[in-house]
PDB file of N, CA and C in Angstrom:
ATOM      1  N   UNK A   1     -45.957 -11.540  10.018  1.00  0.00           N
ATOM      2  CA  UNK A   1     -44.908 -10.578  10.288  1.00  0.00           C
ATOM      3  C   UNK A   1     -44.816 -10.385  11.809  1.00  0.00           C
ATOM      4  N   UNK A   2     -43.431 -10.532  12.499  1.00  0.00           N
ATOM      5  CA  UNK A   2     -43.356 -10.163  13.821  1.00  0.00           C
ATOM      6  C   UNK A   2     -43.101  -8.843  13.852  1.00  0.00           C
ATOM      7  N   UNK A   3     -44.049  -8.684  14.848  1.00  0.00           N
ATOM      8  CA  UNK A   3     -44.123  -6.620  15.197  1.00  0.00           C
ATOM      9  C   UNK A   3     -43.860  -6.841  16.510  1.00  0.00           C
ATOM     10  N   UNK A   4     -43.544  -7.452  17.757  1.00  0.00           N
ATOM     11  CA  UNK A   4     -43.850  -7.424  18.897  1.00  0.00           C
ATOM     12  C   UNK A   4     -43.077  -6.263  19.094  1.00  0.00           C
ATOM     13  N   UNK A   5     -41.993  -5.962  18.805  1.00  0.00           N
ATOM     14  CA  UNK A   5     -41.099  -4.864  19.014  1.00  0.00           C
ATOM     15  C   UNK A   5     -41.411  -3.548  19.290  1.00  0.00           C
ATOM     16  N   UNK A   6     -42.840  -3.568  18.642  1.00  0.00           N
ATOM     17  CA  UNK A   6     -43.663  -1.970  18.107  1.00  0.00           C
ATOM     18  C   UNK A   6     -44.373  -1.870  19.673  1.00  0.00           C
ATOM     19  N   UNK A   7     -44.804  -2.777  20.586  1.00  0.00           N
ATOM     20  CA  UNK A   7     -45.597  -3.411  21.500  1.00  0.00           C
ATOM     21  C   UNK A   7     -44.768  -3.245  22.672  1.00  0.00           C
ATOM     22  N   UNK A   8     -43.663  -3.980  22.900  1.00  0.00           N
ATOM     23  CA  UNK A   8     -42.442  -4.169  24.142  1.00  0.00           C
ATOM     24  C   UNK A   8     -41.035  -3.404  23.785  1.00  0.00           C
ATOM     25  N   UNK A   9     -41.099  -2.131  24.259  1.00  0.00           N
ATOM     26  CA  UNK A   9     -39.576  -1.556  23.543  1.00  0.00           C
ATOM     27  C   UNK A   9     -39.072  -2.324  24.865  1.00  0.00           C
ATOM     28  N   UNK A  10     -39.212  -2.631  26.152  1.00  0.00           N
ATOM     29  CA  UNK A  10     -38.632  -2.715  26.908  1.00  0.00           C
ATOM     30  C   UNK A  10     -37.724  -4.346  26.375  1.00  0.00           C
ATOM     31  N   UNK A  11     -38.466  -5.039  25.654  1.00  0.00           N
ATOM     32  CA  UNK A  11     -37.809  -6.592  25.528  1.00  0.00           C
ATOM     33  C   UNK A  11     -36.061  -6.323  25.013  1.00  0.00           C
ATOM     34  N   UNK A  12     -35.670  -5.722  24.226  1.00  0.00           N
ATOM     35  CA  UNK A  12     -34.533  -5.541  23.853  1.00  0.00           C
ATOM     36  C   UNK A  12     -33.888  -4.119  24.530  1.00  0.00           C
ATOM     37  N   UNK A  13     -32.899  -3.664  25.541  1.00  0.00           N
ATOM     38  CA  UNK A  13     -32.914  -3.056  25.489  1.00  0.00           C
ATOM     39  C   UNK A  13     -31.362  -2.410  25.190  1.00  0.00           C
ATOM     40  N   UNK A  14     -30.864  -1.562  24.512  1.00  0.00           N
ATOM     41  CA  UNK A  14     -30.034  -1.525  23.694  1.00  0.00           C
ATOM     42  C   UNK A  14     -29.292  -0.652  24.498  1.00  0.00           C
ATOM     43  N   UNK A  15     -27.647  -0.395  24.491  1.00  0.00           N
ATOM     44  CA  UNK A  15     -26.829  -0.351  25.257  1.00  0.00           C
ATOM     45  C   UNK A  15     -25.480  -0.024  24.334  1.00  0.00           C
ATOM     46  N   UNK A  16     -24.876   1.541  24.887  1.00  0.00           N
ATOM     47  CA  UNK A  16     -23.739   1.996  24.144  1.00  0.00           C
ATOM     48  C   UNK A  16     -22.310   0.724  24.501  1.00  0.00           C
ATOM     49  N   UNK A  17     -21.912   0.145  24.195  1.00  0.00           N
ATOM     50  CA  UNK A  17     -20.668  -1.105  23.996  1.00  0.00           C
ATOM     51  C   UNK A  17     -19.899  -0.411  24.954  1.00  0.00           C
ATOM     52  N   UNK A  18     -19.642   1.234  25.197  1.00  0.00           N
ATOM     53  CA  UNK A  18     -18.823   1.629  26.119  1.00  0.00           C
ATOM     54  C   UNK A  18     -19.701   1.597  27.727  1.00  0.00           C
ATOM     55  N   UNK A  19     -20.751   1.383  28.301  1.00  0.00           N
ATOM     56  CA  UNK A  19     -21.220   1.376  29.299  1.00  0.00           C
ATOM     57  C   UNK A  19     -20.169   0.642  30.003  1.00  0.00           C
ATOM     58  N   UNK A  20     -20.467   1.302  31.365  1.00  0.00           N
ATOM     59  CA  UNK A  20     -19.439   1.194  32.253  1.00  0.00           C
ATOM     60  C   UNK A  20     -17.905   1.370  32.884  1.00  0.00           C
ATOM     61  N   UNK A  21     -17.451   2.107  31.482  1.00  0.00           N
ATOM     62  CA  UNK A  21     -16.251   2.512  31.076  1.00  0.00           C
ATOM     63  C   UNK A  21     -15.826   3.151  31.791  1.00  0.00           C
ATOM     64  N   UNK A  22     -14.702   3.737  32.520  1.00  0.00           N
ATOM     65  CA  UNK A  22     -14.635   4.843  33.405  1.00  0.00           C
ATOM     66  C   UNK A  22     -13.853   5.674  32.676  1.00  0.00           C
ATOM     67  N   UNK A  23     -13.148   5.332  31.846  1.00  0.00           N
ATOM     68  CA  UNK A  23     -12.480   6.377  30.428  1.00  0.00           C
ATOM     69  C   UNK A  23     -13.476   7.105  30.204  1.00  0.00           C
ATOM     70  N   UNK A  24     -12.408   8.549  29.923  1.00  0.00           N
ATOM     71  CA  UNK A  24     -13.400   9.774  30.004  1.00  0.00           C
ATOM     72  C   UNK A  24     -13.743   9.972  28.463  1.00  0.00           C
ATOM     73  N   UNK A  25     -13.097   9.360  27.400  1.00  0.00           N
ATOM     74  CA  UNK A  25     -13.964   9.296  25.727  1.00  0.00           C
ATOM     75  C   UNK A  25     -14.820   8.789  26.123  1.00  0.00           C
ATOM     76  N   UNK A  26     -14.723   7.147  26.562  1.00  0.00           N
ATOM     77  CA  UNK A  26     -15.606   6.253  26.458  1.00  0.00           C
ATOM     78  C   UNK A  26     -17.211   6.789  27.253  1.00  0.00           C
ATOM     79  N   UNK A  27     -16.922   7.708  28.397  1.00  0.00           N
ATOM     80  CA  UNK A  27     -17.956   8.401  29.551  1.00  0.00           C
ATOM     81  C   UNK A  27     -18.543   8.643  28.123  1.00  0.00           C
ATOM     82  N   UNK A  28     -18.013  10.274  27.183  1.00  0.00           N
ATOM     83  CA  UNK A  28     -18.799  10.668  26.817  1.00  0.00           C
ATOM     84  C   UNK A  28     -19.131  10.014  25.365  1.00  0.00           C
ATOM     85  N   UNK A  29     -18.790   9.230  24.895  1.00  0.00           N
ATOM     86  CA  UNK A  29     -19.349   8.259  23.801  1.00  0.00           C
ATOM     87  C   UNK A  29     -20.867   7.624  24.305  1.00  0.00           C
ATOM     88  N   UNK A  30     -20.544   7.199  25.691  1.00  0.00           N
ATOM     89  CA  UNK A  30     -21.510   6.720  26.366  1.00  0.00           C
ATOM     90  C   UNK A  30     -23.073   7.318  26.318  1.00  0.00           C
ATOM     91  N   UNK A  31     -22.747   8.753  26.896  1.00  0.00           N
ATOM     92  CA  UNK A  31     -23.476   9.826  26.448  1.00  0.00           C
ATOM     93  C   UNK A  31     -24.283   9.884  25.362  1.00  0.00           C
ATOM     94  N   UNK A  32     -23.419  10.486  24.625  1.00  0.00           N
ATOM     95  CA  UNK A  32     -23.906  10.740  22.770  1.00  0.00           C
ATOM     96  C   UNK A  32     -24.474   9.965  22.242  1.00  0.00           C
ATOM     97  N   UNK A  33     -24.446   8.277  22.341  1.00  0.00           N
ATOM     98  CA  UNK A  33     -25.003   6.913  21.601  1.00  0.00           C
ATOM     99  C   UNK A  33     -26.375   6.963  22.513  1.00  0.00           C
ATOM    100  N   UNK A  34     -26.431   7.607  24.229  1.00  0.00           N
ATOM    101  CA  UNK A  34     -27.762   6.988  24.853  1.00  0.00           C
ATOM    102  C   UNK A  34     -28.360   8.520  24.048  1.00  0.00           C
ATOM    103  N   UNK A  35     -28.011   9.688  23.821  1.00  0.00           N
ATOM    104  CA  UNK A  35     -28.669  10.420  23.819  1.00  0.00           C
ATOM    105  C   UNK A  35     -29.458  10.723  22.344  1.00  0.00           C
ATOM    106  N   UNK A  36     -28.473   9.783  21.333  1.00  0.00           N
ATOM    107  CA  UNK A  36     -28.705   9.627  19.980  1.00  0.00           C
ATOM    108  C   UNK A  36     -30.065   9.038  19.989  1.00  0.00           C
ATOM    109  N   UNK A  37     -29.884   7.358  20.788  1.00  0.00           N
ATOM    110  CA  UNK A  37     -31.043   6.503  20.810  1.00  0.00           C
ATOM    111  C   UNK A  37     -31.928   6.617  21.395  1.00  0.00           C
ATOM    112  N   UNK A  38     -32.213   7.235  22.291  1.00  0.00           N
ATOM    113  CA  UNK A  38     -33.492   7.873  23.509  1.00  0.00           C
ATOM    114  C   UNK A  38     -33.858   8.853  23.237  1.00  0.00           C
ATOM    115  N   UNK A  39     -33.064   9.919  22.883  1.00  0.00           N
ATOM    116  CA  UNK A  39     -33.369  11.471  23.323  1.00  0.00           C
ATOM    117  C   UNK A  39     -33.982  12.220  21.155  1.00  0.00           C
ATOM    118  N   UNK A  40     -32.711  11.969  20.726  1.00  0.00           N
ATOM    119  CA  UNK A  40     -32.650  12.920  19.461  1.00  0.00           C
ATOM    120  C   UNK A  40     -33.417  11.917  18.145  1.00  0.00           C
ATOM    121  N   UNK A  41     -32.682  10.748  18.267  1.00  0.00           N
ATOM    122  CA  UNK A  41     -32.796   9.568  17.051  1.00  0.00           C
ATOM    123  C   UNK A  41     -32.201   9.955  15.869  1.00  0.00           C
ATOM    124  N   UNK A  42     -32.496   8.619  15.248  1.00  0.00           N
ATOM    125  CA  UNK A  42     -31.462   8.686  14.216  1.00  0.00           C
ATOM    126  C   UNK A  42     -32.077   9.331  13.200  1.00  0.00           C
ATOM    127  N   UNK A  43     -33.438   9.735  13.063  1.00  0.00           N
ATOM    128  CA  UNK A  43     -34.235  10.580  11.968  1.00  0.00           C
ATOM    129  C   UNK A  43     -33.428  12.077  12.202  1.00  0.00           C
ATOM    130  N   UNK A  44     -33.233  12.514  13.148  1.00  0.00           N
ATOM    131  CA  UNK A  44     -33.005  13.564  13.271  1.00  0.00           C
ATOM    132  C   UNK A  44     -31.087  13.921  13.438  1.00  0.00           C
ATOM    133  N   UNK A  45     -30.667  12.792  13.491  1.00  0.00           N
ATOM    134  CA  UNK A  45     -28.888  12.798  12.844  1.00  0.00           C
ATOM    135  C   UNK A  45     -28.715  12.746  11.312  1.00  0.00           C
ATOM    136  N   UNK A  46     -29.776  12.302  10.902  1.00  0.00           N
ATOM    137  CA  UNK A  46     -29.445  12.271   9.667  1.00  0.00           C
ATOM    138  C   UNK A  46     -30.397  13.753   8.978  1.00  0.00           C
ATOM    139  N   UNK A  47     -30.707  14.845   9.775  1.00  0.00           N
ATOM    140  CA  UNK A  47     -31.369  16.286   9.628  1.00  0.00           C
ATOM    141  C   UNK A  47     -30.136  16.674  10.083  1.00  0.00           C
ATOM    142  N   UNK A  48     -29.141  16.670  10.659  1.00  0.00           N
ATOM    143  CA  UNK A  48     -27.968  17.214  10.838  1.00  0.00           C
ATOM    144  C   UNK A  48     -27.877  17.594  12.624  1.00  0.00           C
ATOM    145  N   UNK A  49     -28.709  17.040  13.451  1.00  0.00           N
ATOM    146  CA  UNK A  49     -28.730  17.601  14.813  1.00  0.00           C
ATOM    147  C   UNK A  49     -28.128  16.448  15.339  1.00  0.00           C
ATOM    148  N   UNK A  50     -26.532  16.947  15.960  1.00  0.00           N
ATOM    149  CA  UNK A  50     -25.786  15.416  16.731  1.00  0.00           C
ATOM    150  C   UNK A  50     -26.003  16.540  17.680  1.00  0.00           C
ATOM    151  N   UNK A  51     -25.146  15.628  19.252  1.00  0.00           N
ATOM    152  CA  UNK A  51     -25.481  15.700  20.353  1.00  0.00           C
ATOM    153  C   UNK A  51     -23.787  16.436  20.837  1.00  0.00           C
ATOM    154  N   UNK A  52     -23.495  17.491  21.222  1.00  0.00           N
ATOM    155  CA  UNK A  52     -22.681  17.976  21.414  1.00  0.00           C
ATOM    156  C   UNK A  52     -21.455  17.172  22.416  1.00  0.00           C
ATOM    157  N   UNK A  53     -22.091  16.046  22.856  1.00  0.00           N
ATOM    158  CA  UNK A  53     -20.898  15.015  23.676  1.00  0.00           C
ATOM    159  C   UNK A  53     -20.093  14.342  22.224  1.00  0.00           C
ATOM    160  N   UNK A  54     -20.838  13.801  21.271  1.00  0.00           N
ATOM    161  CA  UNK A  54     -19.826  13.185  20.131  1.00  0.00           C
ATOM    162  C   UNK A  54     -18.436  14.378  20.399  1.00  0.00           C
ATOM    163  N   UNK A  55     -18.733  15.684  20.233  1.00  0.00           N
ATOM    164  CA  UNK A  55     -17.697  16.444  20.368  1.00  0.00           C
ATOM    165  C   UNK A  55     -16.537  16.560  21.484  1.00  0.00           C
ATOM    166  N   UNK A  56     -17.184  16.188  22.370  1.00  0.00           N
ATOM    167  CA  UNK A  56     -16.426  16.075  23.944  1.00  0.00           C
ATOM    168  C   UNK A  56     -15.513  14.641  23.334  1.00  0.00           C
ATOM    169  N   UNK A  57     -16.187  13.470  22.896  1.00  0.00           N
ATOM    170  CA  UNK A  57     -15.718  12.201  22.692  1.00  0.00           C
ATOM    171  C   UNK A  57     -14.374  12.254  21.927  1.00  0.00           C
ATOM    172  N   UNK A  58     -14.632  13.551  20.877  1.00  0.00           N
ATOM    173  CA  UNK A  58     -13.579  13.655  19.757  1.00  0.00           C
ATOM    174  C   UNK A  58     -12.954  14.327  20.774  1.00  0.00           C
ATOM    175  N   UNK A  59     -12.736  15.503  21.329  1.00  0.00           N
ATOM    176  CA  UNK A  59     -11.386  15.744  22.121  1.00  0.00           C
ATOM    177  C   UNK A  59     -10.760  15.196  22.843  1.00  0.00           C
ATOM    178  N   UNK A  60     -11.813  13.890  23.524  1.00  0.00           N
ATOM    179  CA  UNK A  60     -11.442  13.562  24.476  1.00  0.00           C
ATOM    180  C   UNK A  60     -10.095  12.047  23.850  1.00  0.00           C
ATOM    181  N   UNK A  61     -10.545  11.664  23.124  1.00  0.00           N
ATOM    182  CA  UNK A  61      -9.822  10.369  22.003  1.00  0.00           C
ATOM    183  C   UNK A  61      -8.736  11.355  20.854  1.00  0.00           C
ATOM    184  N   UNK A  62      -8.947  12.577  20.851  1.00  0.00           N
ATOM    185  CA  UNK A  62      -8.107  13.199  20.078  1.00  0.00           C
ATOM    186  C   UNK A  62      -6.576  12.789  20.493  1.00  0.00           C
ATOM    187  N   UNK A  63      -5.370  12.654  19.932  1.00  0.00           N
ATOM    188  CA  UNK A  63      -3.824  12.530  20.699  1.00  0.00           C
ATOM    189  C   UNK A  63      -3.287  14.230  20.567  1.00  0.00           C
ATOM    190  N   UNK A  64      -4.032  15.248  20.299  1.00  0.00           N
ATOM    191  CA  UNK A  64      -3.175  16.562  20.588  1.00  0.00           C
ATOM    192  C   UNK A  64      -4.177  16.986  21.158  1.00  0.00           C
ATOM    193  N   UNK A  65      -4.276  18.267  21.932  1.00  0.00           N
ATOM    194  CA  UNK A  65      -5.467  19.246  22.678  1.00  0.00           C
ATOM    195  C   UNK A  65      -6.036  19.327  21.159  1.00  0.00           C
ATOM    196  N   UNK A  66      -7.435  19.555  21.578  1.00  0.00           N
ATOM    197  CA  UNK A  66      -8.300  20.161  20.369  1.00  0.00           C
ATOM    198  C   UNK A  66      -9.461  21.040  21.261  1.00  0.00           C
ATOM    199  N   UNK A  67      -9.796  22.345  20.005  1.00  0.00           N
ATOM    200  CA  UNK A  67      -9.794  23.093  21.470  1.00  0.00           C
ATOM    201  C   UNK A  67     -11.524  22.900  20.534  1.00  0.00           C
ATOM    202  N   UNK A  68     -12.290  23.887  21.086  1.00  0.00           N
ATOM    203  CA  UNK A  68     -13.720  23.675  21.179  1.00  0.00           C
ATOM    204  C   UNK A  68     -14.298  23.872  19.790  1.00  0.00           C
ATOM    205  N   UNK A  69     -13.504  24.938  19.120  1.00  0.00           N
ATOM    206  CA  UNK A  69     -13.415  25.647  18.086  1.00  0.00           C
ATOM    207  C   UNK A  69     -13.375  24.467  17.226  1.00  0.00           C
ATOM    208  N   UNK A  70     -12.481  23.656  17.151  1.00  0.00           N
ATOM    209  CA  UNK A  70     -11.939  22.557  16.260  1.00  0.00           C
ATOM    210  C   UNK A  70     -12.847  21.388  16.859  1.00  0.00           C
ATOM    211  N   UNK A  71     -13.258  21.156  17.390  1.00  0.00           N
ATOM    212  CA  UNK A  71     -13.988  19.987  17.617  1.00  0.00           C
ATOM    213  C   UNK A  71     -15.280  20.364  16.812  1.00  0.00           C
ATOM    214  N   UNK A  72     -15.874  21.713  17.254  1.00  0.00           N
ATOM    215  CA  UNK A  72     -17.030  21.856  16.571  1.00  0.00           C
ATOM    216  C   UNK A  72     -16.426  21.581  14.955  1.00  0.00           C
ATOM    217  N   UNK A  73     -15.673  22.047  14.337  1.00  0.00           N
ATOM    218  CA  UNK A  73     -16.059  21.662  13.336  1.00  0.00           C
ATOM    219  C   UNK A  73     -15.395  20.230  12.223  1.00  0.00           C
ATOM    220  N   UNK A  74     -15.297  19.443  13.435  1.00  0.00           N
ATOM    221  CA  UNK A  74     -15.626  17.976  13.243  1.00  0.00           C
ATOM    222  C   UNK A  74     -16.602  17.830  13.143  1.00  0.00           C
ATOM    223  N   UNK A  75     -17.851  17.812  13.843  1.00  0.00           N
ATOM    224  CA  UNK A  75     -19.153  17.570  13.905  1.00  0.00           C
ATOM    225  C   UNK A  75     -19.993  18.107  12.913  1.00  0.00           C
ATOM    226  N   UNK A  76     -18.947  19.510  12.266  1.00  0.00           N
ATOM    227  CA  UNK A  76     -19.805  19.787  10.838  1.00  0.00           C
ATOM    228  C   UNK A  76     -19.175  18.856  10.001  1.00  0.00           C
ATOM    229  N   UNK A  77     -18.124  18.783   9.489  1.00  0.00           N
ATOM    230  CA  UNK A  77     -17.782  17.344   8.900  1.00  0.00           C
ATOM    231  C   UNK A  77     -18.195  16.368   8.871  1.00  0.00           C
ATOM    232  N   UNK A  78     -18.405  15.755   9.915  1.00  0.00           N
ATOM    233  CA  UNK A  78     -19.006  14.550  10.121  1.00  0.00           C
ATOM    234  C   UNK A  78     -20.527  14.635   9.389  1.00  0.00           C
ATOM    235  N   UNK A  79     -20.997  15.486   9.879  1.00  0.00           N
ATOM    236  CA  UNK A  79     -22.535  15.923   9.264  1.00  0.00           C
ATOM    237  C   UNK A  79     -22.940  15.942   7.796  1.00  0.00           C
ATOM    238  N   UNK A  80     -21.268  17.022   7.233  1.00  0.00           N
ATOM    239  CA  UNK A  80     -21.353  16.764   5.839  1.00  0.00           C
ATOM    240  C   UNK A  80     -21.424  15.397   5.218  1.00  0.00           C
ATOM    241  N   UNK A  81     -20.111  14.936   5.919  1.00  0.00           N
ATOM    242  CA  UNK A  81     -20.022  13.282   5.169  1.00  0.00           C
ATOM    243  C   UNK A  81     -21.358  12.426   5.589  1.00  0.00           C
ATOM    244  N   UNK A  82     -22.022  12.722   6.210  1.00  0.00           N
ATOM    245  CA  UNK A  82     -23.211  11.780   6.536  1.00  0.00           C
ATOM    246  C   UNK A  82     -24.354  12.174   5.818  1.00  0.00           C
ATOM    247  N   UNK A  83     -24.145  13.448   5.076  1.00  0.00           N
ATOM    248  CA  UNK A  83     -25.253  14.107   4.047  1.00  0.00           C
ATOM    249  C   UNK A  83     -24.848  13.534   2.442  1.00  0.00           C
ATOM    250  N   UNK A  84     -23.342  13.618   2.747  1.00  0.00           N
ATOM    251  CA  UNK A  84     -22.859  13.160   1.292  1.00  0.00           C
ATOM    252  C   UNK A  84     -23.189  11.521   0.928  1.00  0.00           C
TER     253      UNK A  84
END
């Protein structure tokens, strides 16, 4: 069985698809995916704790204003459907 992975996190190192983006979704998508994979993980998205930039991402990709109120509760949505 190859484990080296468990050994060298540095060999692969993994990277939101929006890096480098200067679009301001893409900025904070950027965000939310490094902060998902470094900071929170995915054990703990799937406990219901996302990273309050997904929310910035949704207003920011939204096509009408969405105000803070309504974004937050995308992120409970999202949460639900990811429980369901």
């Amino acid at each position: 069985m190859d484990l080296h992975w468990i050994a060298e996190s540095n060999l692969h190192q993994v990277r939101a698809l929006t890096r480098g983006s200067m679009l301001l979704g893409d900025i904070y998508l950027t965000v939310a995916f490094t902060e998902l994979y470094h900071s929170i993980g995915w054990h703990h998205l799937y406990l219901g704790q996302v990273s309050t930039s997904w929310e910035k991402a949704y207003q920011a990709y939204s096509s009408t204003s969405v105000s803070d109120e309504a974004a937050s509760r995308w992120s409970t949505a999202f949460i639900t459907s990811l429980w369901e």
